[in-house]
Protein backbone atom coordinates (compact mmCIF):
# COMPACT_ATOMS: atom_id res chain seq x y z
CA UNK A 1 0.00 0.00 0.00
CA UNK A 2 2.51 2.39 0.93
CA UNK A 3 4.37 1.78 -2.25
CA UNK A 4 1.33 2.65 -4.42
CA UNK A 5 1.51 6.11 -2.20
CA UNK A 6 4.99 6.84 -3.07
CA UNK A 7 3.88 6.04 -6.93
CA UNK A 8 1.69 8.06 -6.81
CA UNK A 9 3.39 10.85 -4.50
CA UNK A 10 5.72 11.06 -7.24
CA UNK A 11 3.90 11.32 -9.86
CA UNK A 12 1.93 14.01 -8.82
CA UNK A 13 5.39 15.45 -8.67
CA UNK A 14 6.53 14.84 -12.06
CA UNK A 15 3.18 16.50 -13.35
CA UNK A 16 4.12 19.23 -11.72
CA UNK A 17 7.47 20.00 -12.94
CA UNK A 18 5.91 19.13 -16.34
CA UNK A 19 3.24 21.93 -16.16
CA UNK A 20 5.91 24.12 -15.20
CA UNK A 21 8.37 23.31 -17.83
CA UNK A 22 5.24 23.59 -20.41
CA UNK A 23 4.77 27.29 -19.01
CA UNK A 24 8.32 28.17 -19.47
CA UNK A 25 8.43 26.71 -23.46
CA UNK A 26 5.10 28.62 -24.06
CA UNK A 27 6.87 31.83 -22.96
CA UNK A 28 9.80 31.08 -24.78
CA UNK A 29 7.64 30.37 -27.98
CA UNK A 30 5.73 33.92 -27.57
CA UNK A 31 8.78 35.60 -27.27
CA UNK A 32 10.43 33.61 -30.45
CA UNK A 33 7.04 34.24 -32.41
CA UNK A 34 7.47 37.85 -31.39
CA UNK A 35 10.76 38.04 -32.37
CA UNK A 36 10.46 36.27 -35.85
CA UNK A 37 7.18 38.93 -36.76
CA UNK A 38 9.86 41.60 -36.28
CA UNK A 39 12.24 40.21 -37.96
CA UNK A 40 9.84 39.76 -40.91
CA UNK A 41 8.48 43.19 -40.75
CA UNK A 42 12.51 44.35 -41.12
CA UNK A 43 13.72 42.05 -43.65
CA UNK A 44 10.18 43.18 -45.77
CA UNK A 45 11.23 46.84 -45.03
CA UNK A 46 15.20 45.99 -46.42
CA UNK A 47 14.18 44.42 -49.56
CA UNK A 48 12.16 47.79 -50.12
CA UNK A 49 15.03 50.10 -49.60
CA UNK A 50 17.08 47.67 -51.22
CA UNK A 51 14.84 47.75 -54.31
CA UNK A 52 14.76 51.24 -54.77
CA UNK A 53 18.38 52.12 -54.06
CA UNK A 54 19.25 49.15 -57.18
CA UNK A 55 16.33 50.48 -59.14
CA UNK A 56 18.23 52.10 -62.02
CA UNK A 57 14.66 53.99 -63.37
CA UNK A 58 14.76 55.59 -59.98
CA UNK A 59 18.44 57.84 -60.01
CA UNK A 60 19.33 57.22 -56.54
CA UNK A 61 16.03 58.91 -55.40
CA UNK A 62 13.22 57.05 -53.33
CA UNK A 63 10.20 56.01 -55.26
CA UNK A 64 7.12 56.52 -53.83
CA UNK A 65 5.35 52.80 -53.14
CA UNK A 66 2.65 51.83 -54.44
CA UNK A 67 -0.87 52.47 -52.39
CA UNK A 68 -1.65 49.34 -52.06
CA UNK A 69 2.03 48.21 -49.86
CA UNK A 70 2.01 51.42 -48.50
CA UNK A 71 0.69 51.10 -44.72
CA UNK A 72 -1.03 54.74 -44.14
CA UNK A 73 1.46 57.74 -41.74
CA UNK A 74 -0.35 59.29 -39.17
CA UNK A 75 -0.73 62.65 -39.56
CA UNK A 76 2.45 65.04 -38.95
CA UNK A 77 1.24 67.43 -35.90
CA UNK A 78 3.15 70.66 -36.04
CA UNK A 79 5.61 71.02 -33.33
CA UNK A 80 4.96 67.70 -31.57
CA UNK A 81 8.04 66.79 -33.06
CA UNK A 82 10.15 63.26 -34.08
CA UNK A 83 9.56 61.47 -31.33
CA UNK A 84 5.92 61.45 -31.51
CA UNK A 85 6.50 60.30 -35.24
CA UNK A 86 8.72 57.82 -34.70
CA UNK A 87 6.06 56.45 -31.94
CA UNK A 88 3.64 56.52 -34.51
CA UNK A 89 5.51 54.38 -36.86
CA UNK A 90 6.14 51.77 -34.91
CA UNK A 91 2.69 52.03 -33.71
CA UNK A 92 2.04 51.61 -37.49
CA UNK A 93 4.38 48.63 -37.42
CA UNK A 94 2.48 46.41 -35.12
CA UNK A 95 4.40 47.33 -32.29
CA UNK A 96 2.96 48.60 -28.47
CA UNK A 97 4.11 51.98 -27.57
CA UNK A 98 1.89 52.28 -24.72
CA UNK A 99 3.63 51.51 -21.08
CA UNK A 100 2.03 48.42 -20.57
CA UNK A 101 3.27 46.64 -23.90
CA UNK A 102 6.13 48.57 -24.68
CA UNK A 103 7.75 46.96 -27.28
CA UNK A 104 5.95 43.39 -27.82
CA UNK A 105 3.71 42.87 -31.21
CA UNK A 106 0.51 43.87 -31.11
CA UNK A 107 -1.21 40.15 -32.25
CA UNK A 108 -5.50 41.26 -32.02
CA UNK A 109 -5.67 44.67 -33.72
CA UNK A 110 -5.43 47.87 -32.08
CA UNK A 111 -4.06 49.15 -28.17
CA UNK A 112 -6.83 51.20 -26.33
CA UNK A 113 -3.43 52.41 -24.74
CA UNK A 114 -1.57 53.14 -27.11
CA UNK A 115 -3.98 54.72 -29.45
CA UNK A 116 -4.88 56.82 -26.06
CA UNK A 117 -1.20 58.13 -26.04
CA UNK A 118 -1.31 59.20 -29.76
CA UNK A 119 -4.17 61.08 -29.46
CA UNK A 120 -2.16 62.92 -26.28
């Protein structure tokens, strides 16, 4: 009897560590998944400056993209300055720039937060 205790004993302990090491690798996968979006999102934004800068229609200027690639700007406010613009593009990214998220991909659509501190 008091073996089938132990058994038992111990495998509640190895569920346990299991459910913790799960909660670890899903962490580690968010922040990977995170990681590879950005990535993405900067290797799709080198292949565009690459593209125009070996573009030999475009004379070493920068082409205007097409509408359709082109994610919309915010508006430039007057005096807020390049800060607030530089926000706003990674905002436009699919990056956080609110204090909670600072940083991480936004993965379901907008931030209440952050679109509260661009409208500051």
């Amino acid at each position: 009897m008091k073996d089938i205790f132990l058994r038992v004993s111990e495998l509640e302990s190895n569920i346990g560590t299991m459910h913790s090491d799960l909660g670890d690798l899903k962490l580690k996968i968010k922040e990977l998944l995170e990681e590879n979006q950005r990535l993405r999102i900067e290797n799709q934004q080198l292949r565009k400056i690459l593209k125009r800068e070996t573009d030999p229609g475009s004379n070493g200027e920068l082409a205007e993209e097409p509408a359709a690639l082109r994610k919309e700007k915010p508006p430039s406010v007057p005096g807020i300055g390049e800060g607030y613009d530089n926000l706003a593009r990674l905002y436009h990214e699919g990056f956080h720039i609110c204090n909670v998220y600072y940083g991480h991909l936004r993965m379901e659509g907008d931030c209440l937060f952050c679109l509260s501190f661009l409208s500051k």
